[in-house]
C-alpha atoms as a PDB file:
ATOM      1  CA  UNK A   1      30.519 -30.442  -8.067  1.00  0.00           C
ATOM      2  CA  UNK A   2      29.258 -28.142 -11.337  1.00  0.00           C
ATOM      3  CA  UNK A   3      26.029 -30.197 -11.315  1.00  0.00           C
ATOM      4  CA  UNK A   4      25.522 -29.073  -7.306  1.00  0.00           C
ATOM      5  CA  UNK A   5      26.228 -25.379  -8.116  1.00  0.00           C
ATOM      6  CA  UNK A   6      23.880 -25.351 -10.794  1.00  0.00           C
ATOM      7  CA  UNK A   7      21.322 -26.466  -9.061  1.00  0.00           C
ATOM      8  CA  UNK A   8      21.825 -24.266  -6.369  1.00  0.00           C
ATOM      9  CA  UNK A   9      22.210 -21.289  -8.773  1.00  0.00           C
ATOM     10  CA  UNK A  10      18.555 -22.835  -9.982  1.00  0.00           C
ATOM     11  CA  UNK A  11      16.775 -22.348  -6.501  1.00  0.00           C
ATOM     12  CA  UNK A  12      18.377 -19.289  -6.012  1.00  0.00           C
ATOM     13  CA  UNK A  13      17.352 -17.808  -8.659  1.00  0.00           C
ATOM     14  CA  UNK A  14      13.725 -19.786  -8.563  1.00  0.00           C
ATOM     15  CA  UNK A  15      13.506 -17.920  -4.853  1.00  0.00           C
ATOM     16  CA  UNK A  16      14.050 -14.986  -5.846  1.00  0.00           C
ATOM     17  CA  UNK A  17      10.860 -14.703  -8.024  1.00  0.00           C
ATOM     18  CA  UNK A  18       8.855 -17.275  -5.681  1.00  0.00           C
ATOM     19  CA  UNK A  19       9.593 -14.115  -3.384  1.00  0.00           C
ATOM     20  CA  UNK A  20       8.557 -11.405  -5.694  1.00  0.00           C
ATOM     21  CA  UNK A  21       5.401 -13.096  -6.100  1.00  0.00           C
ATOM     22  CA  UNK A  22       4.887 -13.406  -2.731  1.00  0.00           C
ATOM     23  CA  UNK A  23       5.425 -10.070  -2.240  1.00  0.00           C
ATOM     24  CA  UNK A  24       2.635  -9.792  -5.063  1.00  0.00           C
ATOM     25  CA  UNK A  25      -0.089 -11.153  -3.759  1.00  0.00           C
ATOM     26  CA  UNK A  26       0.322  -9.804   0.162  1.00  0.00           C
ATOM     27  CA  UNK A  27       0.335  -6.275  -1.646  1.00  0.00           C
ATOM     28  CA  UNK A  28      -2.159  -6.508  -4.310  1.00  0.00           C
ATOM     29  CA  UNK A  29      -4.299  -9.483  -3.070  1.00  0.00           C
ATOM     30  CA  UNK A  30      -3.726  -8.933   0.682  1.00  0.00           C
ATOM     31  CA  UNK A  31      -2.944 -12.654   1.031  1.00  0.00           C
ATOM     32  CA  UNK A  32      -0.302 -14.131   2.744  1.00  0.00           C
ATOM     33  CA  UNK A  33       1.160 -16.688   0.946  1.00  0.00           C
ATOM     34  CA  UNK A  34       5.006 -18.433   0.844  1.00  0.00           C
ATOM     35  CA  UNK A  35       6.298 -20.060  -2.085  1.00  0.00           C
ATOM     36  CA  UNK A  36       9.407 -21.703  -1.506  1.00  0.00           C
ATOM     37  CA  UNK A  37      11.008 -24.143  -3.815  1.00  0.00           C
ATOM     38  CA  UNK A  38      12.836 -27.048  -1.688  1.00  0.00           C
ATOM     39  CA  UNK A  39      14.175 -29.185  -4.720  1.00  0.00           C
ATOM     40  CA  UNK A  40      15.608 -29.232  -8.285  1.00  0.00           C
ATOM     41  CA  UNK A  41      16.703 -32.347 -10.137  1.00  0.00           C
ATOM     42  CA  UNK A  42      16.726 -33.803 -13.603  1.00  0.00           C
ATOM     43  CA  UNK A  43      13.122 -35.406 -14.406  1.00  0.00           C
ATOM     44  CA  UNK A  44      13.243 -38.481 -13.044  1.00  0.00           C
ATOM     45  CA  UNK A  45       9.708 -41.084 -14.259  1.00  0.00           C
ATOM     46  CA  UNK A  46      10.065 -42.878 -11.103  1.00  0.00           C
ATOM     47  CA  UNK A  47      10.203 -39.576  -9.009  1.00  0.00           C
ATOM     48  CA  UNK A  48       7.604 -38.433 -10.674  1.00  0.00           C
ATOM     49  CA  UNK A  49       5.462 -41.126 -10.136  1.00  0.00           C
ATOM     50  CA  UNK A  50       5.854 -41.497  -6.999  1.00  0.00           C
ATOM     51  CA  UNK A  51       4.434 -38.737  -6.533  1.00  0.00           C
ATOM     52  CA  UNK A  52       1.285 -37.956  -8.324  1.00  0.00           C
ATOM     53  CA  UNK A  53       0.870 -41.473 -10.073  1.00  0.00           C
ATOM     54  CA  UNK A  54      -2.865 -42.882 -10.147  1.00  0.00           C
ATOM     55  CA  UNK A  55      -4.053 -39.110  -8.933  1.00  0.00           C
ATOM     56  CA  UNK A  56      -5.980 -36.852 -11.007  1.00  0.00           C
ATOM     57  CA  UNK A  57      -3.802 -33.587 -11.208  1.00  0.00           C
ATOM     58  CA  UNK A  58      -4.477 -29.869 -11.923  1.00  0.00           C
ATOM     59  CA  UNK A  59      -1.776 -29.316 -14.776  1.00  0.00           C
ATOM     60  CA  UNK A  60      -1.311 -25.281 -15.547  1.00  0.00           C
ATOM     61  CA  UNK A  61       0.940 -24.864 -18.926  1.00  0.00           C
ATOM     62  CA  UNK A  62       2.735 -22.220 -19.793  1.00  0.00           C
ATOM     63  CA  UNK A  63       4.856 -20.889 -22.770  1.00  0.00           C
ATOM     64  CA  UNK A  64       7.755 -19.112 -22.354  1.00  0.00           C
ATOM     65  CA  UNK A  65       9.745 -16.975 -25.212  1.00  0.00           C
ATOM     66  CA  UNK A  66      12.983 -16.114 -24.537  1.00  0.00           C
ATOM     67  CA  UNK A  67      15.973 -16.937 -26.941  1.00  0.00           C
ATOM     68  CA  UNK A  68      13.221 -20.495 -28.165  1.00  0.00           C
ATOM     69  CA  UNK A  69       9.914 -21.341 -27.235  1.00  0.00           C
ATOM     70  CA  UNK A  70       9.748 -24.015 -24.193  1.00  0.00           C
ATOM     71  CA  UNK A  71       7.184 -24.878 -21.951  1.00  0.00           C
ATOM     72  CA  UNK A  72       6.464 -25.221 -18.211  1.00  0.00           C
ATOM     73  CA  UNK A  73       4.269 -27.255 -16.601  1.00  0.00           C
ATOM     74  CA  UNK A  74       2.512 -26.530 -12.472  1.00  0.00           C
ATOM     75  CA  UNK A  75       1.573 -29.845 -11.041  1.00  0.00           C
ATOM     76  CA  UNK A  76      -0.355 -30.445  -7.602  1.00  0.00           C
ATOM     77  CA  UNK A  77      -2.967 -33.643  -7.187  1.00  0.00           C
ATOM     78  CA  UNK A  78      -6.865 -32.490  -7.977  1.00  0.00           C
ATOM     79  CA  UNK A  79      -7.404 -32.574  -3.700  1.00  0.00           C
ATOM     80  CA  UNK A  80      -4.591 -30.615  -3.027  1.00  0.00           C
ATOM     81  CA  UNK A  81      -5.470 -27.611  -5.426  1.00  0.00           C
ATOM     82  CA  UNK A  82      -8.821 -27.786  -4.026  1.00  0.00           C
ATOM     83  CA  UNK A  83      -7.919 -27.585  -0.508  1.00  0.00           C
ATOM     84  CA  UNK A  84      -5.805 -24.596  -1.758  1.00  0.00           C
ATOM     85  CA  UNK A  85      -7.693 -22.539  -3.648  1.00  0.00           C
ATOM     86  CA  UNK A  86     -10.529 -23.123  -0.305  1.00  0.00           C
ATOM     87  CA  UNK A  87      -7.364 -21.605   2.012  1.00  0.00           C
ATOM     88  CA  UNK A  88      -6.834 -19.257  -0.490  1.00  0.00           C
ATOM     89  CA  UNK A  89     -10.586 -17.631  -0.645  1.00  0.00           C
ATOM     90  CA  UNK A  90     -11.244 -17.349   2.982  1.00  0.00           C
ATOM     91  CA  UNK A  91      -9.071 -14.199   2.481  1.00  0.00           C
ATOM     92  CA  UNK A  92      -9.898 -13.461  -1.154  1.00  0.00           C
ATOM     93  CA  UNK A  93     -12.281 -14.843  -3.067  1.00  0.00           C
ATOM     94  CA  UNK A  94     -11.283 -13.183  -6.367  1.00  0.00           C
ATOM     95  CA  UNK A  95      -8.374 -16.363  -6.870  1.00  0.00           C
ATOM     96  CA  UNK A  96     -10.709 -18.607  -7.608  1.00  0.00           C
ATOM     97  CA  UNK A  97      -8.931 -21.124 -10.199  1.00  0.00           C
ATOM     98  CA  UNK A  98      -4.668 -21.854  -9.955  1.00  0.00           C
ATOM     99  CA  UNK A  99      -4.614 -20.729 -13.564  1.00  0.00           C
ATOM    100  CA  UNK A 100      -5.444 -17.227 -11.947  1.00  0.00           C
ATOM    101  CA  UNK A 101      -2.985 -17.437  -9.178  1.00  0.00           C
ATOM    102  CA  UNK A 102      -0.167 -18.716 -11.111  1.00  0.00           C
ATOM    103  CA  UNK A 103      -0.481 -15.654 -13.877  1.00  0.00           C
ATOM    104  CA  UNK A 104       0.742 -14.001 -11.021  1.00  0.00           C
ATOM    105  CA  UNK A 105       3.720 -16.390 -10.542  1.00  0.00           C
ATOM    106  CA  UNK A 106       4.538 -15.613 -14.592  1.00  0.00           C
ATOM    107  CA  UNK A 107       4.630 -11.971 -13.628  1.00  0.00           C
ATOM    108  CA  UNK A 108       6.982 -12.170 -10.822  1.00  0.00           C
ATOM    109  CA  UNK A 109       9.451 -14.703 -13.333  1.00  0.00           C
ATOM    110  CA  UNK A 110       8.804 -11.845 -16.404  1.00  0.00           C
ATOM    111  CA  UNK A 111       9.770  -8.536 -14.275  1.00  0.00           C
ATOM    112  CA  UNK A 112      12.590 -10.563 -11.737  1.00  0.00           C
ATOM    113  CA  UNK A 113      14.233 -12.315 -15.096  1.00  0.00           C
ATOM    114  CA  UNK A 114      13.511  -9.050 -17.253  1.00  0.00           C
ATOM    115  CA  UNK A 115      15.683  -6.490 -15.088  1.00  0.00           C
ATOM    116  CA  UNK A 116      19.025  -8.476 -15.377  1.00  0.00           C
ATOM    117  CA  UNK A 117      18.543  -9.426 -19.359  1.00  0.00           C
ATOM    118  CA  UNK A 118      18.928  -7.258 -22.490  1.00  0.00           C
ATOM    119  CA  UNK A 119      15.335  -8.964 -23.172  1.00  0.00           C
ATOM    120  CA  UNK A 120      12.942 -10.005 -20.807  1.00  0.00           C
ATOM    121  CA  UNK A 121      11.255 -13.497 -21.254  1.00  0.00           C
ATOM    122  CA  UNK A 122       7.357 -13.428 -22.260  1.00  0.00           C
ATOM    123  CA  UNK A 123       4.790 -16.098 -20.677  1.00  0.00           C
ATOM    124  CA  UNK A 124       2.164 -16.927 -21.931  1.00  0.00           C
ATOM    125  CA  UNK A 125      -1.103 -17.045 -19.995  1.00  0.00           C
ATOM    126  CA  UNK A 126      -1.699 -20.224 -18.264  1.00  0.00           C
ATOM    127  CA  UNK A 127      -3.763 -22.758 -19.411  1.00  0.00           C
ATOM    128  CA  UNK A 128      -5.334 -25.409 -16.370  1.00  0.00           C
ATOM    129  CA  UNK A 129      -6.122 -28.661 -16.997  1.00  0.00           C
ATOM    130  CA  UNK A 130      -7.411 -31.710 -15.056  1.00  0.00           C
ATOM    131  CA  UNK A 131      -6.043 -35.453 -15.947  1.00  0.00           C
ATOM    132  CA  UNK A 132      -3.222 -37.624 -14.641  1.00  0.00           C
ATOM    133  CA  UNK A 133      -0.248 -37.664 -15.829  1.00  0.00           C
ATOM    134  CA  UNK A 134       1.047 -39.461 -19.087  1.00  0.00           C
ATOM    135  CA  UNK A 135       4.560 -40.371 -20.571  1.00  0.00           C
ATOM    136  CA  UNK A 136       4.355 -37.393 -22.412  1.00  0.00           C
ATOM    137  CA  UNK A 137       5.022 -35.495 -19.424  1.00  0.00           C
ATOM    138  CA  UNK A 138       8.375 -37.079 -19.015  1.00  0.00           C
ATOM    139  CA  UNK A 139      10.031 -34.785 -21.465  1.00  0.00           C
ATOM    140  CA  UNK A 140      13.764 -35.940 -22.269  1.00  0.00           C
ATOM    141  CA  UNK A 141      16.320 -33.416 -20.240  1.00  0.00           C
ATOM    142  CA  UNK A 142      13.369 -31.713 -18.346  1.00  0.00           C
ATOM    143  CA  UNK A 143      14.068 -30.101 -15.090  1.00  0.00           C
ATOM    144  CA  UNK A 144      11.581 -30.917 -11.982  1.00  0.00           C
ATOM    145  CA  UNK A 145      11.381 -28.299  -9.181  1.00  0.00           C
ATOM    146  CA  UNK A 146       9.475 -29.104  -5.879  1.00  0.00           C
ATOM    147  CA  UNK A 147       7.792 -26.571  -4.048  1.00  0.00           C
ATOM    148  CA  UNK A 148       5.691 -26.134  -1.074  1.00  0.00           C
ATOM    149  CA  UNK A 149       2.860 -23.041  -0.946  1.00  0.00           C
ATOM    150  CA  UNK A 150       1.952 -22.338   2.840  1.00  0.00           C
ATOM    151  CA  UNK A 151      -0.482 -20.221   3.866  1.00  0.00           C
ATOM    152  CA  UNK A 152      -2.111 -19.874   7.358  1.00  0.00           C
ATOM    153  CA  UNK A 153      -0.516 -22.504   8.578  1.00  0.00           C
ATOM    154  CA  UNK A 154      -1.600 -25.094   5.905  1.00  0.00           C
ATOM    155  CA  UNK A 155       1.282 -26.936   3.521  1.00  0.00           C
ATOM    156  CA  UNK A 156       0.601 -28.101  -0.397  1.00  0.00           C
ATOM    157  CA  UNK A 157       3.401 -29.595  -2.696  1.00  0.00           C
ATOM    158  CA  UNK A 158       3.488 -28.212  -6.025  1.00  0.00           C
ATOM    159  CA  UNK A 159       5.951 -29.586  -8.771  1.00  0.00           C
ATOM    160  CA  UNK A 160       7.237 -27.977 -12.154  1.00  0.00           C
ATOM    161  CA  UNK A 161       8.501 -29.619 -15.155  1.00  0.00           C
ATOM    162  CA  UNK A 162      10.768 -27.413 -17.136  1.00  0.00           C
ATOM    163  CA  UNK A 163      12.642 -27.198 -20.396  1.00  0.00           C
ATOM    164  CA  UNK A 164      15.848 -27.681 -20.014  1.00  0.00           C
ATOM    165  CA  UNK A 165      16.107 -24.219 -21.568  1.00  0.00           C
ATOM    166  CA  UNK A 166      14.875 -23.047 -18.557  1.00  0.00           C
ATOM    167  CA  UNK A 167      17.957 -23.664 -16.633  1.00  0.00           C
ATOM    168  CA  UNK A 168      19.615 -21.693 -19.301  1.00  0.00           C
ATOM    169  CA  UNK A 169      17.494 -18.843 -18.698  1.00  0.00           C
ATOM    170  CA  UNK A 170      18.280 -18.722 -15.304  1.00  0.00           C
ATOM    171  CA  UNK A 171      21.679 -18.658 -15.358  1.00  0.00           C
ATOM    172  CA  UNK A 172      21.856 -16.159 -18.258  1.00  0.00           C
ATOM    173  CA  UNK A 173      19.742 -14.348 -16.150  1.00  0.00           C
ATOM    174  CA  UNK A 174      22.247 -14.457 -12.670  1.00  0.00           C
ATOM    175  CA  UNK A 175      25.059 -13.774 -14.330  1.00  0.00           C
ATOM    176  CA  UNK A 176      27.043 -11.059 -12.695  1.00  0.00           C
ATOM    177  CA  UNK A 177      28.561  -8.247 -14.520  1.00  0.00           C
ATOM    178  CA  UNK A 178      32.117  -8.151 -13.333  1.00  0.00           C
ATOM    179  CA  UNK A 179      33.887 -10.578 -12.190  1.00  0.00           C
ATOM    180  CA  UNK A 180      37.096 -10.667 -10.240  1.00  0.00           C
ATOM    181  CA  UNK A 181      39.678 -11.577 -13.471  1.00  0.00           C
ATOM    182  CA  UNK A 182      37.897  -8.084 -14.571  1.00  0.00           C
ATOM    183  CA  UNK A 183      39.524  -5.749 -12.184  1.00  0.00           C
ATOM    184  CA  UNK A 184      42.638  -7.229 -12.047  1.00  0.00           C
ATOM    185  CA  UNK A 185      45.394  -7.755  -9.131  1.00  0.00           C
ATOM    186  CA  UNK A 186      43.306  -5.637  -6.267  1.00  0.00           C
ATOM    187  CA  UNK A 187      46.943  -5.370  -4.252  1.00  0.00           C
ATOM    188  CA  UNK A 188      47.964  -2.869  -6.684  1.00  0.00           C
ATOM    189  CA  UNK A 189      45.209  -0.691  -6.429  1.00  0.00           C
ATOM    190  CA  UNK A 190      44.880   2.075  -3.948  1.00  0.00           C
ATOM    191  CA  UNK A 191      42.343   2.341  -1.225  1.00  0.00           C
ATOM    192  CA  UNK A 192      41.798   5.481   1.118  1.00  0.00           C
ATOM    193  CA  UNK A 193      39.247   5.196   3.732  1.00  0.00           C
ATOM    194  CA  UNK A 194      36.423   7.579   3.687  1.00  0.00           C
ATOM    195  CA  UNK A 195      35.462   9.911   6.385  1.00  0.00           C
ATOM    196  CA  UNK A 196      31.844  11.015   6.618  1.00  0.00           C
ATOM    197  CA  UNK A 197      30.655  14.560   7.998  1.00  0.00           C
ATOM    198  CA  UNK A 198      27.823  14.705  10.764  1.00  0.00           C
ATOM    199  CA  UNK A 199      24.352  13.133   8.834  1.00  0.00           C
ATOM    200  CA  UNK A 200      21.594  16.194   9.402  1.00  0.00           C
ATOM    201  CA  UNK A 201      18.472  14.171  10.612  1.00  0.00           C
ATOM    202  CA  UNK A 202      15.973  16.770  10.243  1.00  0.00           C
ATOM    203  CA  UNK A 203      17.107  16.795   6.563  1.00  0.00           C
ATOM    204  CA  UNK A 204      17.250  13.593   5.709  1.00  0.00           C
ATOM    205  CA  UNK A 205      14.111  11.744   6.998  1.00  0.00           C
ATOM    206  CA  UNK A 206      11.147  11.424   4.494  1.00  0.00           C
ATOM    207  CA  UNK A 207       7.342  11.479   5.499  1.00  0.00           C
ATOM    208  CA  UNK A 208       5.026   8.530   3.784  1.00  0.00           C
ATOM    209  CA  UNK A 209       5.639   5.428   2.340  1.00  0.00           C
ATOM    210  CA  UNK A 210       8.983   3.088   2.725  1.00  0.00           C
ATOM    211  CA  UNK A 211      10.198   3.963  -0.299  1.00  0.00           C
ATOM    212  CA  UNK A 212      10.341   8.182  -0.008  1.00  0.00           C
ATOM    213  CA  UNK A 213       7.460   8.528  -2.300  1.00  0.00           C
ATOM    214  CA  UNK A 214       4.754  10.423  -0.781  1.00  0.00           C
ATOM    215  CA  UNK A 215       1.396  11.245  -3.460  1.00  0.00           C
ATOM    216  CA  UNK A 216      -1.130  12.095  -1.520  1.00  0.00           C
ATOM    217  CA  UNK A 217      -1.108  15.261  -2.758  1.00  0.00           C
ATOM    218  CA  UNK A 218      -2.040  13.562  -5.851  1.00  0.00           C
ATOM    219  CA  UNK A 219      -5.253  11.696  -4.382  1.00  0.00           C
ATOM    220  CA  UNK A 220      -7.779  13.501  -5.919  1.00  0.00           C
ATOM    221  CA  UNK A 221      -6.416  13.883  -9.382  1.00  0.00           C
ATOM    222  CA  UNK A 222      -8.347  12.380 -11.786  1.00  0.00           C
ATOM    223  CA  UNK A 223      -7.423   9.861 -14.434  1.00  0.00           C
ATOM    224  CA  UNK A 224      -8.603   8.191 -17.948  1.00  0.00           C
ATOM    225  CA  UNK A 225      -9.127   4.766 -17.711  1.00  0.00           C
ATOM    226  CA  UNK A 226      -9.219   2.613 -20.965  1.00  0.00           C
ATOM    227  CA  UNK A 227     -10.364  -0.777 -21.228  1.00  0.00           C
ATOM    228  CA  UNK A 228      -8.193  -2.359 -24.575  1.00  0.00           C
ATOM    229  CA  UNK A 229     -10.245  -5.494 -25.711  1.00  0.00           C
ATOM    230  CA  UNK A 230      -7.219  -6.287 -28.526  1.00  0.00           C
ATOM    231  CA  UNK A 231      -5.648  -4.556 -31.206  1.00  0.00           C
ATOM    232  CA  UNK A 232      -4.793  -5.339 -34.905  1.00  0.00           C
ATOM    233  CA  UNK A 233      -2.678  -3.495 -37.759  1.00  0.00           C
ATOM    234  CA  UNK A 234      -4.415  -3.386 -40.958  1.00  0.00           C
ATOM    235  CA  UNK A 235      -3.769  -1.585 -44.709  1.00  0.00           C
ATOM    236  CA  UNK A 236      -4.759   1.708 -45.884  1.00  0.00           C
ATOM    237  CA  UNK A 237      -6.923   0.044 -48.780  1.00  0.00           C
ATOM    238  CA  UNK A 238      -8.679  -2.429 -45.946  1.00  0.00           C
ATOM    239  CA  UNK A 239      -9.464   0.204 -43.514  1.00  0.00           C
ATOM    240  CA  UNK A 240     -11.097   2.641 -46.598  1.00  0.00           C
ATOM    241  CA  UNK A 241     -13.136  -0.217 -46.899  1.00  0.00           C
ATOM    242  CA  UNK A 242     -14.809  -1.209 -43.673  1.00  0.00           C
ATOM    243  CA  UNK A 243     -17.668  -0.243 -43.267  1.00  0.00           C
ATOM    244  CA  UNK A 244     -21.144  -0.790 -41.300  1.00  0.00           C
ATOM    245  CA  UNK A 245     -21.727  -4.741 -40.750  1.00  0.00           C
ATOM    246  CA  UNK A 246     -17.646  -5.437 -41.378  1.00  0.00           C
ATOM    247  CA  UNK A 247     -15.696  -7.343 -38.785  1.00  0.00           C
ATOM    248  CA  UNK A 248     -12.230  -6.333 -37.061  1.00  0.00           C
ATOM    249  CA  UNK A 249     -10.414  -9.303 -35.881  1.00  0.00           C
ATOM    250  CA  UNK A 250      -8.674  -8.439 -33.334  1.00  0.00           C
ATOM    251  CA  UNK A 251      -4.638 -10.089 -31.923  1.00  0.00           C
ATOM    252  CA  UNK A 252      -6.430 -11.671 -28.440  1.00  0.00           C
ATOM    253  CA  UNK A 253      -8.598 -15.029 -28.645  1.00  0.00           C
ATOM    254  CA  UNK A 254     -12.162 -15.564 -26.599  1.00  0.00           C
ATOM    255  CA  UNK A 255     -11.069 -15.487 -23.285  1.00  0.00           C
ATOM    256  CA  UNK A 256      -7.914 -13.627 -23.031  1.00  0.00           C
ATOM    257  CA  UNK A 257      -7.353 -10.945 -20.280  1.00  0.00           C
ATOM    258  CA  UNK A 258      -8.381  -7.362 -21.537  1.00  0.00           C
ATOM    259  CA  UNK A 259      -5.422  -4.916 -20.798  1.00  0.00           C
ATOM    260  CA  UNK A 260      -6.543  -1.547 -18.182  1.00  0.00           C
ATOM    261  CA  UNK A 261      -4.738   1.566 -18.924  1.00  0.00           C
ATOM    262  CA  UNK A 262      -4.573   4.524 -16.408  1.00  0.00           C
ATOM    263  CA  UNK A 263      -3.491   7.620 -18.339  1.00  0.00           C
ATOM    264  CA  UNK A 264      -1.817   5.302 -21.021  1.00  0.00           C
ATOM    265  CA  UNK A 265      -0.209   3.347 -18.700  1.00  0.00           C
ATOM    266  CA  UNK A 266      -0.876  -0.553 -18.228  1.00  0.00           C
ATOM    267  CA  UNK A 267      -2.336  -0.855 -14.637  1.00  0.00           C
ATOM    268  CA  UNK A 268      -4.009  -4.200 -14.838  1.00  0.00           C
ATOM    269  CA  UNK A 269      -5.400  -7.309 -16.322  1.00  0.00           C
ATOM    270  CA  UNK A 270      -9.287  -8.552 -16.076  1.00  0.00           C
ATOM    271  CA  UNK A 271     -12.212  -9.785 -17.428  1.00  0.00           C
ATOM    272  CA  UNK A 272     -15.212  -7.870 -18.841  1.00  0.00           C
ATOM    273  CA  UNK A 273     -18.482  -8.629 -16.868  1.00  0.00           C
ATOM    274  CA  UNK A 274     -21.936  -7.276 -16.670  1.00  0.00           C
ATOM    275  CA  UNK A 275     -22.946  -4.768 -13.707  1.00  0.00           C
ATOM    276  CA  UNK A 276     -26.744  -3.544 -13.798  1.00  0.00           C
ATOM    277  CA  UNK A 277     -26.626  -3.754 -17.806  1.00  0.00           C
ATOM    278  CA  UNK A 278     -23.377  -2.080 -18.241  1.00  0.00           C
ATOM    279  CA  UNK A 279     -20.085  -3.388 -19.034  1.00  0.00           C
ATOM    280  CA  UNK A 280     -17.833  -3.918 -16.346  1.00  0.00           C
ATOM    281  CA  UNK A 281     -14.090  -4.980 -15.783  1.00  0.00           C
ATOM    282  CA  UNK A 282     -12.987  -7.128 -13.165  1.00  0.00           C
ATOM    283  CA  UNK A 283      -9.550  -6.986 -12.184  1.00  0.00           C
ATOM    284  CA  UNK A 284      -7.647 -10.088 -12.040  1.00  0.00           C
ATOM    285  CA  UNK A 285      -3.983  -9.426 -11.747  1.00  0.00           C
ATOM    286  CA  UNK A 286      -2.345  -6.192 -10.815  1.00  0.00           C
ATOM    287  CA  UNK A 287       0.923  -4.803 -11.557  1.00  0.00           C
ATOM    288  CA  UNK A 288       3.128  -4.809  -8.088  1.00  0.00           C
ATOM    289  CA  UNK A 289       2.957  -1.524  -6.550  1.00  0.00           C
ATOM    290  CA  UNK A 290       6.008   0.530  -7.246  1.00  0.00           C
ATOM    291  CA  UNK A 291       5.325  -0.512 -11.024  1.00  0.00           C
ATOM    292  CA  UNK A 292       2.056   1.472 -10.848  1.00  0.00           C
ATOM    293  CA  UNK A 293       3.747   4.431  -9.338  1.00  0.00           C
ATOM    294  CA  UNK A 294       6.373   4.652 -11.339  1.00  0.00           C
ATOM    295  CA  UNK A 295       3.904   4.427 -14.574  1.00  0.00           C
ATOM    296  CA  UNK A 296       1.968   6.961 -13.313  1.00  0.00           C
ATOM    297  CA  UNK A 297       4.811   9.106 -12.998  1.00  0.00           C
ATOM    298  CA  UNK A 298       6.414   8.737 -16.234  1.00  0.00           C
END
């Protein structure tokens, strides 16, 4: 009976963020695209065999950080990601790797997980590879959640293999505050109803988007927009001595994301490019929407 709870608590929890990052990508992307995890068991060789055995697979690996370092691994057959990523860019053609897409997937984990721990987990960004898959795979205690990805009418499974630690992160993370033992015997404790006056409409209703927030006063305010390739902490004594020709190593490796700030505030990931011989950024993964109000508020 505790093993059945916990796994529903799992894909619960595992919905909630396969949610948010729907939510994601129909705002930012303008793609409509459900996540929906359908199964969570123990790792199971056979199971896993079954179904991708013999098949060359598009692996994406990720590290998360929260309390130890574990890693999870994104598995859908070669075709299958393919197919995908083809369904993906007849509505945006920015996605064009599951590496990309799935950064996007980390997000939605980092802010759901983040807002109900003291410290939110950190991902790492995803790494894709292409082989099938090996005993190594099988790792000892490792959780394997099924999903399937629709979009316009067109199903993929996707698998993850998890860290055990991973189911520890989601329950840590779904635990609720106060419990009933908290409050005591609710019979002794008294309860008046509540009577409400008349609700002035004219008052109360808001002009411009759902959530009461209306900027477009603010639309043609303009805003600094910084580019961070990396950033490094050095000495006194080392920075007196740089000078023309010296080198700056910087915390990001060849490759990594560059950070966008609007007015100090991180809007967005991309990737520098080349437009008409000047540099260029092109954005890759946005923060959701009401993050990028509310940081341009603060």
């Amino acid at each position: 009976m505790a093993e059945e709870v916990a796994k529903q608590l799992i894909l619960k929890v595992e919905s909630d963020i396969c949610n948010e990052f729907s939510t994601m990508m129909a705002n930012d992307a303008m793609i409509t695209l459900n996540l929906t995890p359908k199964a969570v068991d123990v790792l199971n060789a056979d199971d896993l065999a079954a179904l991708f055995e013999g098949q060359s697979c598009q692996i994406i690996t990720s590290t998360v950080t929260w309390q130890e370092e574990f890693e999870q691994k994104f598995i859908i057959t070669e075709n299958n990601a393919a197919a995908l990523i083809a369904k993906i860019n007849e509505f945006n053609d920015a996605i064009d790797s599951l590496d990309i897409l799935l950064e996007n997937w980390n997000l939605a984990g980092q802010n759901n997980l983040g807002a109900n721990l003291e410290t939110a987990p950190l991902f790492s960004a995803p790494e894709l590879n292409v082989r099938t898959l090996s005993e190594e795979d099988v790792a000892l205690d490792a959780l394997h959640v099924q999903y399937e990805m629709e979009i316009d009418g067109a199903r993929f499974h996707m698998s993850k293999i998890a860290s055990a630690a991973w189911q520890t992160l989601l329950e840590a993370a779904n635990l609720e505050v106060t419990t009933v033992d908290d409050v005591g015997d609710a019979s002794s404790i008294g309860v008046d109803g509540v009577e409400f006056g008349e609700l002035d409409k004219s008052k109360t209703m808001r002009q411009g988007p759902a959530d009461g927030t209306d900027i477009t006063m603010l639309y043609d305010l303009k805003l600094d927009i910084v580019v961070e390739l990396g950033r490094t902490q050095k000495p006194v004594q080392e920075i007196l001595q740089l000078g023309r020709g010296a080198i700056v190593e910087l915390d990001k490796l060849a490759g990594d994301p560059v950070e966008i700030y609007v007015n100090s505030k991180r809007l967005a990931l991309g990737e520098v490019v080349v437009v008409d011989d000047h540099f260029g950024v092109r954005i890759t993964q946005l923060l959701r929407k009401s993050e990028r109000l509310q940081s341009l508020g603060e």
